[in-house]
C-alpha atoms as a PDB file:
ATOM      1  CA  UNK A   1       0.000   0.000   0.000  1.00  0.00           C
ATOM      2  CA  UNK A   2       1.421   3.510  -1.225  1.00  0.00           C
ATOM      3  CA  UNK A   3       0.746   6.968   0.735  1.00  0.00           C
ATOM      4  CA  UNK A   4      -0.300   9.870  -1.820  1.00  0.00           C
ATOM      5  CA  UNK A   5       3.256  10.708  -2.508  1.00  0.00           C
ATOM      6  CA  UNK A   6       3.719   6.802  -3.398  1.00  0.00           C
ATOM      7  CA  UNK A   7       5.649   6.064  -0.388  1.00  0.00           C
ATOM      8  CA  UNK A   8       5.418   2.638   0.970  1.00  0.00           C
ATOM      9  CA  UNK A   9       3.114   2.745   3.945  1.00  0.00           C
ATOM     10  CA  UNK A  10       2.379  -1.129   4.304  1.00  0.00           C
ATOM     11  CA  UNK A  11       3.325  -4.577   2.770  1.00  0.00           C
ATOM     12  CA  UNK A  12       0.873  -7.697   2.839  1.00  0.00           C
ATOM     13  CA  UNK A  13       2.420 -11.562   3.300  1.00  0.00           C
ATOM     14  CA  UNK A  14       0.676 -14.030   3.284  1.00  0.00           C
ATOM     15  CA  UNK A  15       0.687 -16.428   6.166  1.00  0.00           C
ATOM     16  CA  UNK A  16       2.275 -20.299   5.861  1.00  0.00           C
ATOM     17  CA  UNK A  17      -0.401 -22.537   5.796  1.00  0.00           C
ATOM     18  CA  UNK A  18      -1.164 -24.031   9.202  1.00  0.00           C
ATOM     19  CA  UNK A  19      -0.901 -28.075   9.050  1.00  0.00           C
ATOM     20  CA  UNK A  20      -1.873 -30.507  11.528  1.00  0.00           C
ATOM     21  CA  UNK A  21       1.184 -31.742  11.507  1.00  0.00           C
ATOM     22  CA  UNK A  22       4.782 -29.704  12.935  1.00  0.00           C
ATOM     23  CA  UNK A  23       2.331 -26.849  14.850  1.00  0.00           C
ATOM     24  CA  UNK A  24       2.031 -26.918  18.919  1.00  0.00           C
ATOM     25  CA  UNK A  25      -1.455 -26.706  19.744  1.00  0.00           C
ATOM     26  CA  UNK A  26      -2.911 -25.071  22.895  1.00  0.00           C
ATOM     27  CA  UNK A  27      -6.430 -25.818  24.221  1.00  0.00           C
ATOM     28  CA  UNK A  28      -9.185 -23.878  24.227  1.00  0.00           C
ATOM     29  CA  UNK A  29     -12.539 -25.199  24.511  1.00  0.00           C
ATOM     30  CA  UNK A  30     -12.923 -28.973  25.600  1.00  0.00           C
ATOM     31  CA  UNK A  31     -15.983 -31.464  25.514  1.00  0.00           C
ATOM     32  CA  UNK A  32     -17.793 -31.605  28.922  1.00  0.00           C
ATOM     33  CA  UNK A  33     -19.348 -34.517  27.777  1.00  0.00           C
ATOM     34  CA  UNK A  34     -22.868 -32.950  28.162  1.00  0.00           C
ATOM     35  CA  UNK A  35     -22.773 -31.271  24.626  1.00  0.00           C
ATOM     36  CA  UNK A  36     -21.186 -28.189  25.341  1.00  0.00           C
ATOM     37  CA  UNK A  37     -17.691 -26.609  25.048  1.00  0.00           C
ATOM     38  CA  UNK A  38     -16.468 -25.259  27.784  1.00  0.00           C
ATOM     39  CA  UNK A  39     -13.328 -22.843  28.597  1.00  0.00           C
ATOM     40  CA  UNK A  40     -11.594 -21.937  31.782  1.00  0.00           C
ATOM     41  CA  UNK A  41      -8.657 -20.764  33.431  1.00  0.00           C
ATOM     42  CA  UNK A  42      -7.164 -24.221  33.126  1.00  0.00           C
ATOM     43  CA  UNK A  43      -8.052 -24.995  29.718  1.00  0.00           C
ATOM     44  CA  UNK A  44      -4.913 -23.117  28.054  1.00  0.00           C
ATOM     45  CA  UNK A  45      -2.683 -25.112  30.137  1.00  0.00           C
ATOM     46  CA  UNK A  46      -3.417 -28.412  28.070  1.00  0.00           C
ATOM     47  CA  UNK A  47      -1.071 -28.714  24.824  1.00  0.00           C
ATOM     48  CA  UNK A  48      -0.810 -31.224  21.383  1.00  0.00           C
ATOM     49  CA  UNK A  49       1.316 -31.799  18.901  1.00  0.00           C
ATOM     50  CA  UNK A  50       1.411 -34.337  16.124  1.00  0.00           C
ATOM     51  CA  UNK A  51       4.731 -35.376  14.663  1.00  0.00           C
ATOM     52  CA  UNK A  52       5.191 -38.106  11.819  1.00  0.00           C
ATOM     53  CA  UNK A  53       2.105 -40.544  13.608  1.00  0.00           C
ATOM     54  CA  UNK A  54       2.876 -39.511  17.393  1.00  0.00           C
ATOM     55  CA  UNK A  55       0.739 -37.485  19.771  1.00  0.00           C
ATOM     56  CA  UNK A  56       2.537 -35.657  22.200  1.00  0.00           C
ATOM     57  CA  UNK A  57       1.175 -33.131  24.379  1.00  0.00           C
ATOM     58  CA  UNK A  58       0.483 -32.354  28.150  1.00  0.00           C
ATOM     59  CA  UNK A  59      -3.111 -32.433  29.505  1.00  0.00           C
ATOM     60  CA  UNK A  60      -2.185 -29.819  32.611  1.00  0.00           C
ATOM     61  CA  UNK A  61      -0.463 -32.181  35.021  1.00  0.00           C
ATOM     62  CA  UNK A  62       0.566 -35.161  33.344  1.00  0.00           C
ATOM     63  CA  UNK A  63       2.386 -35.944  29.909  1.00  0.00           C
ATOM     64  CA  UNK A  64       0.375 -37.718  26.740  1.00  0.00           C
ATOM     65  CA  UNK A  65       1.359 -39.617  24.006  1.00  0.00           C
ATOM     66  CA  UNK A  66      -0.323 -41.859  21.357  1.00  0.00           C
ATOM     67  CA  UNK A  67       0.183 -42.687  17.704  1.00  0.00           C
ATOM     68  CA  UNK A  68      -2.097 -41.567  15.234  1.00  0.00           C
ATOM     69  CA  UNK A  69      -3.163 -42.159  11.468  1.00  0.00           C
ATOM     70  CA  UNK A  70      -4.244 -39.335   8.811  1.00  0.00           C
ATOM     71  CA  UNK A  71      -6.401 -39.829   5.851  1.00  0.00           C
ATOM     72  CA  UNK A  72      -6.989 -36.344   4.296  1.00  0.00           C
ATOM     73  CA  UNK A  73      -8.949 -34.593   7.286  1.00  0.00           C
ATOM     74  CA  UNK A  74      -9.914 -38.060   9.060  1.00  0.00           C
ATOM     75  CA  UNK A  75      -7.910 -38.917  12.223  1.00  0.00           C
ATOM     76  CA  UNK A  76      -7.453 -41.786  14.068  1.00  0.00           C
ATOM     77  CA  UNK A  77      -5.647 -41.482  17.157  1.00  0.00           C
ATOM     78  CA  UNK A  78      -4.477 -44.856  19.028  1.00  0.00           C
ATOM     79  CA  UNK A  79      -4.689 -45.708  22.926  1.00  0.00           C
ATOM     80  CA  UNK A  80      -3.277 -42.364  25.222  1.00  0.00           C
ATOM     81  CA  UNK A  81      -0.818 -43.487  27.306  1.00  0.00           C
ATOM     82  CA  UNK A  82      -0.503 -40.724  30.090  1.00  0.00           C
ATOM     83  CA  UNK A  83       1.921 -40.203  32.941  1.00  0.00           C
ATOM     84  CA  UNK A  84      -0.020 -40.372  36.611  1.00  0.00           C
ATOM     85  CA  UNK A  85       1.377 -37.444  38.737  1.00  0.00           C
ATOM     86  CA  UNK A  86      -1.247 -36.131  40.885  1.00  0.00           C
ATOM     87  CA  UNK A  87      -2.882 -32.771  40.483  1.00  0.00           C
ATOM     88  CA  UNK A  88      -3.955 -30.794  43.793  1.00  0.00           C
ATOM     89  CA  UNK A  89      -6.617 -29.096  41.744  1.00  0.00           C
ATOM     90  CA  UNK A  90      -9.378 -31.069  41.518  1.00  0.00           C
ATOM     91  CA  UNK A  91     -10.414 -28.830  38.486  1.00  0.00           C
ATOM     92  CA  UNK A  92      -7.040 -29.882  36.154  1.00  0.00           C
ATOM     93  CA  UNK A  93      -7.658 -33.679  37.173  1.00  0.00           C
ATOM     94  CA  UNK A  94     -11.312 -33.606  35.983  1.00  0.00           C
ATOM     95  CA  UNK A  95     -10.463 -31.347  32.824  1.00  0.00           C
ATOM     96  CA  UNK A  96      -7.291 -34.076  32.489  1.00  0.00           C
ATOM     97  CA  UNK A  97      -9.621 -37.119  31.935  1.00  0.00           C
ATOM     98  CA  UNK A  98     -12.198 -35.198  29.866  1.00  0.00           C
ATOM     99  CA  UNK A  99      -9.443 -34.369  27.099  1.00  0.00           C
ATOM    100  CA  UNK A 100      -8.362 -38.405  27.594  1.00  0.00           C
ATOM    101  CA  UNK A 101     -11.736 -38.951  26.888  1.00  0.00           C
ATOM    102  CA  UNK A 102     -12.364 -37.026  23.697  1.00  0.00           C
ATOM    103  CA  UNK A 103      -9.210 -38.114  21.867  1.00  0.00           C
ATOM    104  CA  UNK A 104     -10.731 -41.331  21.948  1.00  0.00           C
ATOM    105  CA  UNK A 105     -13.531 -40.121  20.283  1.00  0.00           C
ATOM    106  CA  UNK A 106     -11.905 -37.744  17.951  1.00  0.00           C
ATOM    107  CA  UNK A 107     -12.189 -39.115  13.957  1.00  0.00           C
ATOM    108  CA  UNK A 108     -11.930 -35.908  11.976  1.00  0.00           C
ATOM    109  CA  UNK A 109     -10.011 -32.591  12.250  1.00  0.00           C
ATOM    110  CA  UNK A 110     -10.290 -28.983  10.262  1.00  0.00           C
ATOM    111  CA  UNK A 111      -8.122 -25.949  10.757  1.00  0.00           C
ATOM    112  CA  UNK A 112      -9.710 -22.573   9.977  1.00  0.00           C
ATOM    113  CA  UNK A 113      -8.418 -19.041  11.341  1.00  0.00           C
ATOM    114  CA  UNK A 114      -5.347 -20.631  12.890  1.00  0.00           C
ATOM    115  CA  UNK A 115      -7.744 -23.115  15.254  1.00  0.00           C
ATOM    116  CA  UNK A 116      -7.651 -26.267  15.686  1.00  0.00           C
ATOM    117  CA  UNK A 117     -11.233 -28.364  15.452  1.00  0.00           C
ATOM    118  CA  UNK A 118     -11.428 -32.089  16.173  1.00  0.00           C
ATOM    119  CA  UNK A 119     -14.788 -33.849  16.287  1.00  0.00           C
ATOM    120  CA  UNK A 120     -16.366 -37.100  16.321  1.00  0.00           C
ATOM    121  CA  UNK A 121     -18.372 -39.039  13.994  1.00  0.00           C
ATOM    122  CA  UNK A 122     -20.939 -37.569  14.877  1.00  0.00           C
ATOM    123  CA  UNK A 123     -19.596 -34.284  14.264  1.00  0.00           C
ATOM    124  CA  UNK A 124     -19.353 -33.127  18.054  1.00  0.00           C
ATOM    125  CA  UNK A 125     -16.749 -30.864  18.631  1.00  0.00           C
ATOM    126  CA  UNK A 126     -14.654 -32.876  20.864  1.00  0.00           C
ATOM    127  CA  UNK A 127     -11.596 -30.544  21.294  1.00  0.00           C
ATOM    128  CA  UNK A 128     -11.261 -26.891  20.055  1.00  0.00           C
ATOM    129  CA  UNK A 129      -7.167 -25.793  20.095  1.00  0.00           C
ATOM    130  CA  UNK A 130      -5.072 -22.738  18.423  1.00  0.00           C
ATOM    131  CA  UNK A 131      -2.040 -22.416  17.485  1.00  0.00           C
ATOM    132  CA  UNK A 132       0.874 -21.989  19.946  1.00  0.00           C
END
């Protein structure tokens, strides 16, 4: 973009595509299992990543990891394996299991305005994530 006298005043990039794949992603919204998404003060805490088949991540208090398959936008992630420290907030130990939960259930993904969305078959939004 050029000022009156034809300065520069602005150049426009565009942004690298966001993949699945190679991108941290930080929680934002979770299942509560009662159909809604809920956010709260812990939520951002929880982290994934997916590199070449593995899940890695950390769901607040405790590490994750599981493999994973792709097929275009359909996921299938394996059993989570999770490490067992204990959490003296009740709140990040519930929230922990509910993301355990709803990777089990997750079989599709779409990214759109640098979010992560990962739903069921149903199409229940299981886990809603951004980019780190």
């Amino acid at each position: 973009m050029l000022d009156a006298e034809r300065q520069m005043l602005l150049i426009f990039k565009n942004l690298p595509v966001l993949t699945l794949e190679q991108t941290t992603w930080q929680m934002i919204g979770i299942n509560n299992g009662k159909g809604g998404v809920l956010s709260s003060a812990q939520t951002g805490k929880a982290s994934l990543q997916f590199i070449d088949g593995k899940l890695q991540g950390n769901s607040c208090c405790n590490s994750l990891t599981a493999s994973y398959q792709l097929n275009g936008t359909a996921i299938t992630i394996g059993p989570v394996i999770s490490t067992r420290k204990f959490c003296t907030d009740n709140d990040l130990m519930v929230q922990e299991q509910q993301l355990l939960q709803e990777l089990t259930k997750v079989t599709r993904y779409e990214i759109r305005a640098n979010q992560l969305r990962v739903v069921d078959a149903n199409g229940a939004l299981m886990l809603n994530l951004k980019q780190r």
